[in-house]
PDB file of N, CA and C in Angstrom:
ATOM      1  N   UNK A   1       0.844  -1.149   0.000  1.00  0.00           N
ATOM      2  CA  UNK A   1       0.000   0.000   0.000  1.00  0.00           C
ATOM      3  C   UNK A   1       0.905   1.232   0.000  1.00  0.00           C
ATOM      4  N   UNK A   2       0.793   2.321  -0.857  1.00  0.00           N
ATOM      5  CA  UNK A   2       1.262   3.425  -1.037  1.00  0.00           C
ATOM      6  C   UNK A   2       0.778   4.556  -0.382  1.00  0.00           C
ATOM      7  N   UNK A   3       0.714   5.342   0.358  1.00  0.00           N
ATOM      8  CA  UNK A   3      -0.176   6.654   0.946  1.00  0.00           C
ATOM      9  C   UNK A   3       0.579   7.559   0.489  1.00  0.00           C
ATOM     10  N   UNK A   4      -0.520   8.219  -0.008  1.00  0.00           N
ATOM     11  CA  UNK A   4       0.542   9.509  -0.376  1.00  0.00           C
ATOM     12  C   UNK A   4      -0.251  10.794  -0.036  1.00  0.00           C
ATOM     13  N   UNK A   5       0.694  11.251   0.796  1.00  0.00           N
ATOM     14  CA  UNK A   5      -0.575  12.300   1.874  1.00  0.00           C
ATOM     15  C   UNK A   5      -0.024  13.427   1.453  1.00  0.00           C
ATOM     16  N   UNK A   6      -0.831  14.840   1.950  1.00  0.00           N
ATOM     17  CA  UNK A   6      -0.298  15.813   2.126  1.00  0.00           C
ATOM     18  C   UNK A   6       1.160  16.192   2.909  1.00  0.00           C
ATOM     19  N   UNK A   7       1.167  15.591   3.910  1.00  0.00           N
ATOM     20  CA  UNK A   7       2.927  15.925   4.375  1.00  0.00           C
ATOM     21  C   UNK A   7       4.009  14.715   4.109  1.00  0.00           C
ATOM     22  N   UNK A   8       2.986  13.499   3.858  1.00  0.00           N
ATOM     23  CA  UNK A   8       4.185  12.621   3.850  1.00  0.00           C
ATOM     24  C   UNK A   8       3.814  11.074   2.603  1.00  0.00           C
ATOM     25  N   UNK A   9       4.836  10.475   2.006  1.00  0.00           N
ATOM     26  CA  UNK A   9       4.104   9.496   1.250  1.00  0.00           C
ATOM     27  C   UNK A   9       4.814   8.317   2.126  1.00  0.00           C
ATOM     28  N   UNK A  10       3.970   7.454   2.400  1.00  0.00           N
ATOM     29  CA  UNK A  10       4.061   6.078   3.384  1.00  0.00           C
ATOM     30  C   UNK A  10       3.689   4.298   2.769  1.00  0.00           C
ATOM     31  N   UNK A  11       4.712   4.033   2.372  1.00  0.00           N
ATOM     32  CA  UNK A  11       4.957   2.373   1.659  1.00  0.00           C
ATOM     33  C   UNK A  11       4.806   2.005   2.803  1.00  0.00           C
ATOM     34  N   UNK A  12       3.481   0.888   3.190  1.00  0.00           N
ATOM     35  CA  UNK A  12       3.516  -0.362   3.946  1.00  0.00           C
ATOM     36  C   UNK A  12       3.696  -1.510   3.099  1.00  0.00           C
ATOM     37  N   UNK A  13       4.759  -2.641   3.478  1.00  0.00           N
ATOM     38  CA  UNK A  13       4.434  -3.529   2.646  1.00  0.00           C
ATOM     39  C   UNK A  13       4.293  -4.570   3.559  1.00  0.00           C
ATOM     40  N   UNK A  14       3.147  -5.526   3.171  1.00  0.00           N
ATOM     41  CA  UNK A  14       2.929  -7.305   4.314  1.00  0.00           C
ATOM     42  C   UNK A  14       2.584  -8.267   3.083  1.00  0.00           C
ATOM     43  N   UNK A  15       3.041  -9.437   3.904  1.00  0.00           N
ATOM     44  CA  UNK A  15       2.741 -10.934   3.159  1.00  0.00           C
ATOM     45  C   UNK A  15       1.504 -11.479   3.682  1.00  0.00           C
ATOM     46  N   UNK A  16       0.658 -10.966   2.517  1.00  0.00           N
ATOM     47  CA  UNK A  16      -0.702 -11.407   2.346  1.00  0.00           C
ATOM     48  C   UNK A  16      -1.230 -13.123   2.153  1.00  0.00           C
ATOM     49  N   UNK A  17      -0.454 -13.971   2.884  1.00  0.00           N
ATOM     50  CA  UNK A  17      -0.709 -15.292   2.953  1.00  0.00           C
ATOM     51  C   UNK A  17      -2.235 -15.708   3.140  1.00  0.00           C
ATOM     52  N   UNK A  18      -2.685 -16.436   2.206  1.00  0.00           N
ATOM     53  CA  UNK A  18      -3.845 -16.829   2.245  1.00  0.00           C
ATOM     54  C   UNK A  18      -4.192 -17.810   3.716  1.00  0.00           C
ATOM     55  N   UNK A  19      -5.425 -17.715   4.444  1.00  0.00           N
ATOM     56  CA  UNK A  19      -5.822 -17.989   5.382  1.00  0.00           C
ATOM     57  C   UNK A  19      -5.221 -17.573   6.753  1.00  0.00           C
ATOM     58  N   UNK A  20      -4.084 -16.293   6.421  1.00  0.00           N
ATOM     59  CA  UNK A  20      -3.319 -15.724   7.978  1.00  0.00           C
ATOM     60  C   UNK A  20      -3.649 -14.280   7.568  1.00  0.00           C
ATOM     61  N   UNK A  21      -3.168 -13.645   8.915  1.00  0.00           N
ATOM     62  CA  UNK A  21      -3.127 -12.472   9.067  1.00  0.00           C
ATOM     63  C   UNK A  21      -2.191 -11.877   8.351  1.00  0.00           C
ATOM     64  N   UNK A  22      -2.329 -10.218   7.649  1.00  0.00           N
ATOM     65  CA  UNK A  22      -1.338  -9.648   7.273  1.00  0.00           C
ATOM     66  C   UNK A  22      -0.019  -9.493   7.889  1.00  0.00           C
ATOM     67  N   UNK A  23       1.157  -9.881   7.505  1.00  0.00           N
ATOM     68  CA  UNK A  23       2.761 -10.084   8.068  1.00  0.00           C
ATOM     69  C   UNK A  23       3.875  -8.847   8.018  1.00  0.00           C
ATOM     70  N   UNK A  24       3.541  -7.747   8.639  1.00  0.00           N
ATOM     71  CA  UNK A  24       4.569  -6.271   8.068  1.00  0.00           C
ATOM     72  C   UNK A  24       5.695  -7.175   7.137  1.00  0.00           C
ATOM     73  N   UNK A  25       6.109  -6.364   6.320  1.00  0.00           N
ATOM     74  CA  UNK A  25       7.834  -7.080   5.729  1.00  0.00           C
ATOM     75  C   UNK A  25       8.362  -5.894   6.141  1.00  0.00           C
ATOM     76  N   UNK A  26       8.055  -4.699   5.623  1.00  0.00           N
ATOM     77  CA  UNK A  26       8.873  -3.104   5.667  1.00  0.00           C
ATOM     78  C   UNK A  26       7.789  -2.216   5.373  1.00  0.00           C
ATOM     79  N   UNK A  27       8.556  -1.339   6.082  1.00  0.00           N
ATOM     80  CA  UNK A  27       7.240   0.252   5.906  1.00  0.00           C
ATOM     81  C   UNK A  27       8.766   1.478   5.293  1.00  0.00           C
ATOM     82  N   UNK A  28       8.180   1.697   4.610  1.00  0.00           N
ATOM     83  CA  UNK A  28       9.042   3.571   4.262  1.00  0.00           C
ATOM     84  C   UNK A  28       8.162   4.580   4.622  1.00  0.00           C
ATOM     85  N   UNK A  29       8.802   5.596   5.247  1.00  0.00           N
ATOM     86  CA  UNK A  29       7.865   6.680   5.535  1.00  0.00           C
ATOM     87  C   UNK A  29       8.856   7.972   4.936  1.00  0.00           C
ATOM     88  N   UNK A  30       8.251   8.534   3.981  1.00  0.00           N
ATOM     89  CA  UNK A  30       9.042  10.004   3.695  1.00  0.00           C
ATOM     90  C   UNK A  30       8.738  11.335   3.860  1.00  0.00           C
ATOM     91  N   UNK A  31       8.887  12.246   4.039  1.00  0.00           N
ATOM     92  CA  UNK A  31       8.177  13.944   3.894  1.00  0.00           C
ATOM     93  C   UNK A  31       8.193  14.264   2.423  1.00  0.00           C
ATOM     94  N   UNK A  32       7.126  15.063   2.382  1.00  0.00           N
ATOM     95  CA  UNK A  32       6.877  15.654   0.960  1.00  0.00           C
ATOM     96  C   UNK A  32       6.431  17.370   1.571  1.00  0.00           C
ATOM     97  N   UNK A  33       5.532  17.049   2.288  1.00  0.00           N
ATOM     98  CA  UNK A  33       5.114  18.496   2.973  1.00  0.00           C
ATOM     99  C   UNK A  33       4.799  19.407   1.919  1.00  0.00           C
ATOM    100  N   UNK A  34       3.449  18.862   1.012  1.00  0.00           N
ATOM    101  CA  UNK A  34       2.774  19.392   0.243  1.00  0.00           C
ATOM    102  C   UNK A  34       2.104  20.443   0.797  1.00  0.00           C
ATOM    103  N   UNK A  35       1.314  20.693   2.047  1.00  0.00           N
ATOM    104  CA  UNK A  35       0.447  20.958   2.143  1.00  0.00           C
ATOM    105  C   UNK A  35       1.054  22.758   2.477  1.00  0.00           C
ATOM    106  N   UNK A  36       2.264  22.383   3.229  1.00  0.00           N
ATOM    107  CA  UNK A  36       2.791  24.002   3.301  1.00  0.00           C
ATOM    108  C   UNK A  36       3.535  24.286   1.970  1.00  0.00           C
ATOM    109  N   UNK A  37       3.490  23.951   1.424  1.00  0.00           N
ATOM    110  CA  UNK A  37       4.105  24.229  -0.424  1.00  0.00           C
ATOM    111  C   UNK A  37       2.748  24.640  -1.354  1.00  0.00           C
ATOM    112  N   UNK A  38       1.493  24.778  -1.082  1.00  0.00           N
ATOM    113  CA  UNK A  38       0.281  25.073  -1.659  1.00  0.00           C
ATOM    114  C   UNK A  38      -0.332  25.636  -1.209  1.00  0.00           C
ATOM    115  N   UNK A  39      -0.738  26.938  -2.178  1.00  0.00           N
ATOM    116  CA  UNK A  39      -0.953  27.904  -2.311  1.00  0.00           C
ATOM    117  C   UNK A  39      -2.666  28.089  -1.737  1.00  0.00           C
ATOM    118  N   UNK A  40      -3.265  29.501  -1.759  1.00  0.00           N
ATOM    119  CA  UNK A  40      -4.726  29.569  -1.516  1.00  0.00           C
ATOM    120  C   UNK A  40      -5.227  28.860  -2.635  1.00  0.00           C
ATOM    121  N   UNK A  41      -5.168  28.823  -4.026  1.00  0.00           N
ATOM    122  CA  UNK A  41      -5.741  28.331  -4.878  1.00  0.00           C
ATOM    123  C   UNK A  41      -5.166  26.924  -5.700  1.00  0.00           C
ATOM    124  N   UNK A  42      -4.696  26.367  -4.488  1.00  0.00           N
ATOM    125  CA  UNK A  42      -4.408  24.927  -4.648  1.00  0.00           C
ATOM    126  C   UNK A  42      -3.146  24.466  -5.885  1.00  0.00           C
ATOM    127  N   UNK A  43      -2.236  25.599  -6.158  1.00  0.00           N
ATOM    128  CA  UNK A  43      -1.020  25.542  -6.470  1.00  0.00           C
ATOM    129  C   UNK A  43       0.166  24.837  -5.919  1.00  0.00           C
ATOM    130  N   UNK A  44       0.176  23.916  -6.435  1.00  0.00           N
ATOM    131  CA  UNK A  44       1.812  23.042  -5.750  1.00  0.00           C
ATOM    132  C   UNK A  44       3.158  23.483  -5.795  1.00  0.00           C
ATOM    133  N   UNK A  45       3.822  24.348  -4.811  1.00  0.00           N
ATOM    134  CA  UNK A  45       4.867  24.681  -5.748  1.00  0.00           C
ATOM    135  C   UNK A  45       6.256  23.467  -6.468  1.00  0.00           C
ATOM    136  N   UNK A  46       6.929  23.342  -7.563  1.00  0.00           N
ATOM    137  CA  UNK A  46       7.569  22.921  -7.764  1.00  0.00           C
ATOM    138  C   UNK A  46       8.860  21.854  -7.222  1.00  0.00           C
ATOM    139  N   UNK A  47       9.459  22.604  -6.516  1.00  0.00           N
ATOM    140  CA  UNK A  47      10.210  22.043  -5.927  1.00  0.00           C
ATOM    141  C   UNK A  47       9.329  20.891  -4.590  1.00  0.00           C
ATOM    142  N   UNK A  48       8.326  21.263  -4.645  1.00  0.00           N
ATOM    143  CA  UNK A  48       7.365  19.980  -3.288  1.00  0.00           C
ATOM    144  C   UNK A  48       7.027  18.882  -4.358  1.00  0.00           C
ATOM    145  N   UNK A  49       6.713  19.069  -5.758  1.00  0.00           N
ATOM    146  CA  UNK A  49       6.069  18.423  -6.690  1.00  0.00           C
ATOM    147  C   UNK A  49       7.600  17.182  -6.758  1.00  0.00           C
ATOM    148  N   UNK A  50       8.225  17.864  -6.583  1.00  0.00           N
ATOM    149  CA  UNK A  50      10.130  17.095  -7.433  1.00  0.00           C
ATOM    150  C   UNK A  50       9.904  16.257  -6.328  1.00  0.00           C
ATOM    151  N   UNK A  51       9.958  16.782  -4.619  1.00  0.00           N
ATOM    152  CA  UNK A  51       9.854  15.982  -3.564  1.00  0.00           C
ATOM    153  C   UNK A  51       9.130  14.402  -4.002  1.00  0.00           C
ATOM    154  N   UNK A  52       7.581  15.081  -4.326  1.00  0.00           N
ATOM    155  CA  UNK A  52       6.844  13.852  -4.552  1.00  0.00           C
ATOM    156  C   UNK A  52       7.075  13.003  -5.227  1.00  0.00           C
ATOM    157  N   UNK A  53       7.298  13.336  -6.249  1.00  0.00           N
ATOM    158  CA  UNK A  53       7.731  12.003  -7.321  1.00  0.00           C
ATOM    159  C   UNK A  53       9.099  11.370  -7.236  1.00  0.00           C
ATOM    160  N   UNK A  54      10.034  12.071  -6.057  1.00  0.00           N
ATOM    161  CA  UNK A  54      11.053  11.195  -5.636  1.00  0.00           C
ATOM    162  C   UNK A  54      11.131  10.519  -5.172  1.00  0.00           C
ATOM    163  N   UNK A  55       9.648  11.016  -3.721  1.00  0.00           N
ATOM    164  CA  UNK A  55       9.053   9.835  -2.561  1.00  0.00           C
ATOM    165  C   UNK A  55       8.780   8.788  -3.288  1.00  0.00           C
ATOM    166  N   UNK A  56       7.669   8.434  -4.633  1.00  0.00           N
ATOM    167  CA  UNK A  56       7.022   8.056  -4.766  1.00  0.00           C
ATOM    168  C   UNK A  56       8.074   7.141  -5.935  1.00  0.00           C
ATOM    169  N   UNK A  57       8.660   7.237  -6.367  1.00  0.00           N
ATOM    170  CA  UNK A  57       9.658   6.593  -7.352  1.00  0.00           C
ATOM    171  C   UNK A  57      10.721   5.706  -6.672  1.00  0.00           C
ATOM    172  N   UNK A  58      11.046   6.750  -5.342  1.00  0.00           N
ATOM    173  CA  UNK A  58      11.862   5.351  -4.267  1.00  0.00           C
ATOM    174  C   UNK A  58      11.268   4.447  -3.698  1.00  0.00           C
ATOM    175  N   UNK A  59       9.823   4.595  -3.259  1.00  0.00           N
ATOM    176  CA  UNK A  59       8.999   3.782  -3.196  1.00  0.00           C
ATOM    177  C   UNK A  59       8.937   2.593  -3.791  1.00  0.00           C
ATOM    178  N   UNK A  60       8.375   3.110  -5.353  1.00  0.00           N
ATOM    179  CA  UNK A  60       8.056   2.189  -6.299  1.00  0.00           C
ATOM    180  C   UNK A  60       9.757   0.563  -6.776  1.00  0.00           C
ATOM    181  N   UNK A  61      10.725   1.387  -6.432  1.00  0.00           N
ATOM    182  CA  UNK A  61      11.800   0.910  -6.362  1.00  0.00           C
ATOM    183  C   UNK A  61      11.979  -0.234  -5.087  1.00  0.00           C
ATOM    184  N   UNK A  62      11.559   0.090  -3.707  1.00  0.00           N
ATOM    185  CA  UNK A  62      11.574  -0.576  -3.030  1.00  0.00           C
ATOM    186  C   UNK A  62      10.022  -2.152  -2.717  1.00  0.00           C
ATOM    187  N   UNK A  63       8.974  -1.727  -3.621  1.00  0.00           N
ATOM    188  CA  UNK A  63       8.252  -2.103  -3.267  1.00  0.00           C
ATOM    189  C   UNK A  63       9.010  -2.990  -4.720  1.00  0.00           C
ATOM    190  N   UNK A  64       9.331  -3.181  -5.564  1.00  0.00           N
ATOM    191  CA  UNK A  64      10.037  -3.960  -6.661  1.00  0.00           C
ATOM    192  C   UNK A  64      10.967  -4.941  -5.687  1.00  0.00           C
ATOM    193  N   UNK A  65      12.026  -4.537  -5.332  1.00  0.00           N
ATOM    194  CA  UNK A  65      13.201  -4.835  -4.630  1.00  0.00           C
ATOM    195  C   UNK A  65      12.563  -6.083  -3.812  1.00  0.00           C
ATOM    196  N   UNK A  66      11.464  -5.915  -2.969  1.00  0.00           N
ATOM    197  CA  UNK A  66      10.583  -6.901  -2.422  1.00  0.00           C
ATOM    198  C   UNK A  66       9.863  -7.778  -3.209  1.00  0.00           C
ATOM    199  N   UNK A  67       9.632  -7.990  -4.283  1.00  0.00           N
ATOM    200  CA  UNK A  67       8.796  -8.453  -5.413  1.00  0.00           C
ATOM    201  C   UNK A  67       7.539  -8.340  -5.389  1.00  0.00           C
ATOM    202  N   UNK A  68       6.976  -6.900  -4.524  1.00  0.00           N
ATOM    203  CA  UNK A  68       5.399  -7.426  -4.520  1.00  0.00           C
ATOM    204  C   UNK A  68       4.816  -7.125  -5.928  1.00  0.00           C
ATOM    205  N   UNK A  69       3.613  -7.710  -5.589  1.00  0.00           N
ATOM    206  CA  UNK A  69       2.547  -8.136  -7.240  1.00  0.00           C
ATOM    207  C   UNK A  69       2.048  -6.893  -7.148  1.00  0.00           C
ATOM    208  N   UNK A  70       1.108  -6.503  -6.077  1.00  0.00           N
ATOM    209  CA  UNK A  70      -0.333  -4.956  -6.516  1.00  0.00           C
ATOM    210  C   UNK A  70       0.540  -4.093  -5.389  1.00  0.00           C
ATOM    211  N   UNK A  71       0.899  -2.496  -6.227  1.00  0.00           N
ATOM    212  CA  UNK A  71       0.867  -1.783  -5.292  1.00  0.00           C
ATOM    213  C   UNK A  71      -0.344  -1.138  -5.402  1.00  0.00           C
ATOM    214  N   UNK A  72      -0.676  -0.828  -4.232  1.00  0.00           N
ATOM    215  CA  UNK A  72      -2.064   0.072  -4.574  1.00  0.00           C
ATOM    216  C   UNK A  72      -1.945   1.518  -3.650  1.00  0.00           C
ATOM    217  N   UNK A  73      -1.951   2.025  -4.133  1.00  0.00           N
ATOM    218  CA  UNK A  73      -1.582   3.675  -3.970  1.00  0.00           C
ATOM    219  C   UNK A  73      -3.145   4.442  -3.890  1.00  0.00           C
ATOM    220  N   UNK A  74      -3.120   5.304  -2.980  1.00  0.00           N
ATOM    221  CA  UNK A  74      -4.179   6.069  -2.476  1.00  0.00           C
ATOM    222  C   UNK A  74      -3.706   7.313  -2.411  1.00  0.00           C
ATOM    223  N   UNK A  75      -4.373   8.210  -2.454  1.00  0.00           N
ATOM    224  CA  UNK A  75      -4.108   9.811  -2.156  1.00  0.00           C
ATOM    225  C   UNK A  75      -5.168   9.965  -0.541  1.00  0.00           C
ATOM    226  N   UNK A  76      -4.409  10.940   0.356  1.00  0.00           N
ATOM    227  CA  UNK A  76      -5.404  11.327   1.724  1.00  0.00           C
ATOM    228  C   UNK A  76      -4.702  13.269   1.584  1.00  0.00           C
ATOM    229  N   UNK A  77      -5.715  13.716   2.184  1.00  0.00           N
ATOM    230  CA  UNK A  77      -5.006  14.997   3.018  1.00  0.00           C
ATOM    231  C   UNK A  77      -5.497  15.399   3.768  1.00  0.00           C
ATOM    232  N   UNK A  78      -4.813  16.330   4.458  1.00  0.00           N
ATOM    233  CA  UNK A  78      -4.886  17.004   5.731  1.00  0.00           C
ATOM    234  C   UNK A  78      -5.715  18.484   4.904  1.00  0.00           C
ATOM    235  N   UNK A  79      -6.409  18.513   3.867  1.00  0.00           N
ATOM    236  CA  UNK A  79      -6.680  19.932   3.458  1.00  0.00           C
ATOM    237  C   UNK A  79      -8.167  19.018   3.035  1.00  0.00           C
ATOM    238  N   UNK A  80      -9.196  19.817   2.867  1.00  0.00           N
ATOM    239  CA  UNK A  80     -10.259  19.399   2.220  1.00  0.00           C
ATOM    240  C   UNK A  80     -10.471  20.086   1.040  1.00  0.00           C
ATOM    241  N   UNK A  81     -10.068  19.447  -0.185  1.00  0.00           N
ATOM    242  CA  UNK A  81     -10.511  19.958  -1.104  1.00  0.00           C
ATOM    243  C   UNK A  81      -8.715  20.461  -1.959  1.00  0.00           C
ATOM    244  N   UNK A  82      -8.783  20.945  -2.970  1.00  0.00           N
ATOM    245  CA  UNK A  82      -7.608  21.491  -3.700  1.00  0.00           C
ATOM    246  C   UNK A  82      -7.687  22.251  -4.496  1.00  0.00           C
ATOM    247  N   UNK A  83      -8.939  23.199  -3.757  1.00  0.00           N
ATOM    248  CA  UNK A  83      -9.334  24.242  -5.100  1.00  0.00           C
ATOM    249  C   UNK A  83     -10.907  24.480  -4.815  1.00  0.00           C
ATOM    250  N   UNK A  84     -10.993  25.531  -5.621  1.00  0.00           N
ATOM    251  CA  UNK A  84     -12.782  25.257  -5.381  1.00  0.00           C
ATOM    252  C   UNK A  84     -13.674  24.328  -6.594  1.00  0.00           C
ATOM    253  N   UNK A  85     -12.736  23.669  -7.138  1.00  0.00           N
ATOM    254  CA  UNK A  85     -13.237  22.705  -8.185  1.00  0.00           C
ATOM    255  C   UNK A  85     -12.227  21.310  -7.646  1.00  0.00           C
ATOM    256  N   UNK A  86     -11.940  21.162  -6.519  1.00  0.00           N
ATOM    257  CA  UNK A  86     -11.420  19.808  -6.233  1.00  0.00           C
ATOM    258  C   UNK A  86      -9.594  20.188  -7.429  1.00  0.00           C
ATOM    259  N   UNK A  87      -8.856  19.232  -7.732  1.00  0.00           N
ATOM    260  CA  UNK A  87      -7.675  18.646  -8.391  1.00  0.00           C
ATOM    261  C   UNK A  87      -7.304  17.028  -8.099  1.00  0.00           C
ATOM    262  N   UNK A  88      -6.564  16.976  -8.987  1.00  0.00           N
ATOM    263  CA  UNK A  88      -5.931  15.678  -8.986  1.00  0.00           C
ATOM    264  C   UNK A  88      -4.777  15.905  -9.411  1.00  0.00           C
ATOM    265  N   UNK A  89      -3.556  15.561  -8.851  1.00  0.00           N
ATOM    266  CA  UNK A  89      -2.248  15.106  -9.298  1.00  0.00           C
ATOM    267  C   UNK A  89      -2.140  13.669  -9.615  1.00  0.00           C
ATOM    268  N   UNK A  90      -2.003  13.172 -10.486  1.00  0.00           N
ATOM    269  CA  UNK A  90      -1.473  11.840 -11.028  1.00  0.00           C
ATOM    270  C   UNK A  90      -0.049  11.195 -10.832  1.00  0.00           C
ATOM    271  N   UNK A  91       0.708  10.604 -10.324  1.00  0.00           N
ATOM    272  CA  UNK A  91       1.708  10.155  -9.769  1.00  0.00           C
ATOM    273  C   UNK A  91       1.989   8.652  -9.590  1.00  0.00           C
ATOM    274  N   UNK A  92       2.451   8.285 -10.419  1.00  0.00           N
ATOM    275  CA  UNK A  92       2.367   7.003 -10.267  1.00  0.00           C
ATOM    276  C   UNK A  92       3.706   5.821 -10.553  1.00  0.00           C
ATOM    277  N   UNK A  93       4.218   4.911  -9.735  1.00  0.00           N
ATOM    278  CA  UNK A  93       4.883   3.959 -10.391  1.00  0.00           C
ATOM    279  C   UNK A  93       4.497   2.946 -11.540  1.00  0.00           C
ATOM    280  N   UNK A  94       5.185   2.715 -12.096  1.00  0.00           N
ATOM    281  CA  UNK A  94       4.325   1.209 -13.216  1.00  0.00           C
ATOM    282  C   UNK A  94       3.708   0.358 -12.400  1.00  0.00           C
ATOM    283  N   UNK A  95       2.922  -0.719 -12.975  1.00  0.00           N
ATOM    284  CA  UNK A  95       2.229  -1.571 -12.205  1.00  0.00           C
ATOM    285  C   UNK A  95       1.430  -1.099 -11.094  1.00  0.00           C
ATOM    286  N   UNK A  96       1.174  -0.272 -11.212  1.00  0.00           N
ATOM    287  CA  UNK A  96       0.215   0.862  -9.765  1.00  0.00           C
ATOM    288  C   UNK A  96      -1.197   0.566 -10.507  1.00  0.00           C
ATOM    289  N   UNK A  97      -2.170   0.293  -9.889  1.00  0.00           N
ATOM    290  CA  UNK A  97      -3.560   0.585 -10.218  1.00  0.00           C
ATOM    291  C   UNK A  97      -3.921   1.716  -9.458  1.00  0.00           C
ATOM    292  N   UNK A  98      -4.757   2.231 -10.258  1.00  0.00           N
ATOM    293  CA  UNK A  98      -4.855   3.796 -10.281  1.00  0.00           C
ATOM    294  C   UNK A  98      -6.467   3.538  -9.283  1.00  0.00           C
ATOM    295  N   UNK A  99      -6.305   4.386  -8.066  1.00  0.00           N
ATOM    296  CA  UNK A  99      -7.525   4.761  -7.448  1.00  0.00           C
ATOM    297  C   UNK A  99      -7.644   6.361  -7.320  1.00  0.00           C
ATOM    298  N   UNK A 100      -8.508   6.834  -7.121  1.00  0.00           N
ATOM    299  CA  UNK A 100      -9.031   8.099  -7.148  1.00  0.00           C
ATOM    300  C   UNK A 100     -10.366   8.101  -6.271  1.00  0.00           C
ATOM    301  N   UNK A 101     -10.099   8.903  -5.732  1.00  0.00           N
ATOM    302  CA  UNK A 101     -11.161   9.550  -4.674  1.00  0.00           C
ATOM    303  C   UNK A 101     -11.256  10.863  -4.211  1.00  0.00           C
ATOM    304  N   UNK A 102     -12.559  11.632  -4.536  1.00  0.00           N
ATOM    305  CA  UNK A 102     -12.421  13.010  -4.037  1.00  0.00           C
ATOM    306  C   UNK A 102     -13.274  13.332  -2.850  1.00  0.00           C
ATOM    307  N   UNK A 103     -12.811  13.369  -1.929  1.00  0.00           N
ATOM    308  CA  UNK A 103     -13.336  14.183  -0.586  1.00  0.00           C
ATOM    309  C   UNK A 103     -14.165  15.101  -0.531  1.00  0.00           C
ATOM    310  N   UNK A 104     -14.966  15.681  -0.463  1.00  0.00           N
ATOM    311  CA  UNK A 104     -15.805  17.146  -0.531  1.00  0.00           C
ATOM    312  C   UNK A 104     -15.881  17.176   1.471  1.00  0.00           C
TER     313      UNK A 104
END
């Protein structure tokens, strides 16, 4: 599982063994600290954007390194909303299935 929040993007990874409980293997936790990098009108500045897709690319690297099959990546924040028409940033490693969800 990928989180990729407003201050921070967070890789849990567990061994999903059929008929047991989920098994931690490794967690990454990084800062991105989007949320003080964006603006009143839901502007990202640049250099937080570079952050993200570094979090999210070392990630994708480590969740490889482990061999897992589905990462599944979520967006959360600490802000409601990213605009007065909502946004989406797209960010993604390969093999990511894409979820989307907007908060109101």
């Amino acid at each position: 599982m990928l989180d990729i929040g407003s201050r921070s993007v967070h890789l849990k990874i567990a061994d999903l063994a059929p008929g047991g409980p989920p098994e931690p293997v490794t967690s990454l936790k990084q800062s991105v600290r989007l949320a003080e990098a964006t603006d009143r009108q839901g502007v990202i500045q640049h250099d937080a954007i570079r952050r993200l897709v570094g979090a999210v690319t070392e990630s994708a690297a480590v969740a490889a390194a482990h061999h897992v099959d589905d990462l599944i990546p979520f967006a959360t924040s600490a802000r409601s909303g990213a605009g007065p028409n909502g946004g989406t940033l797209a960010v993604g490693p390969p093999r990511c299935r894409p979820m989307t969800h907007t908060f109101r």
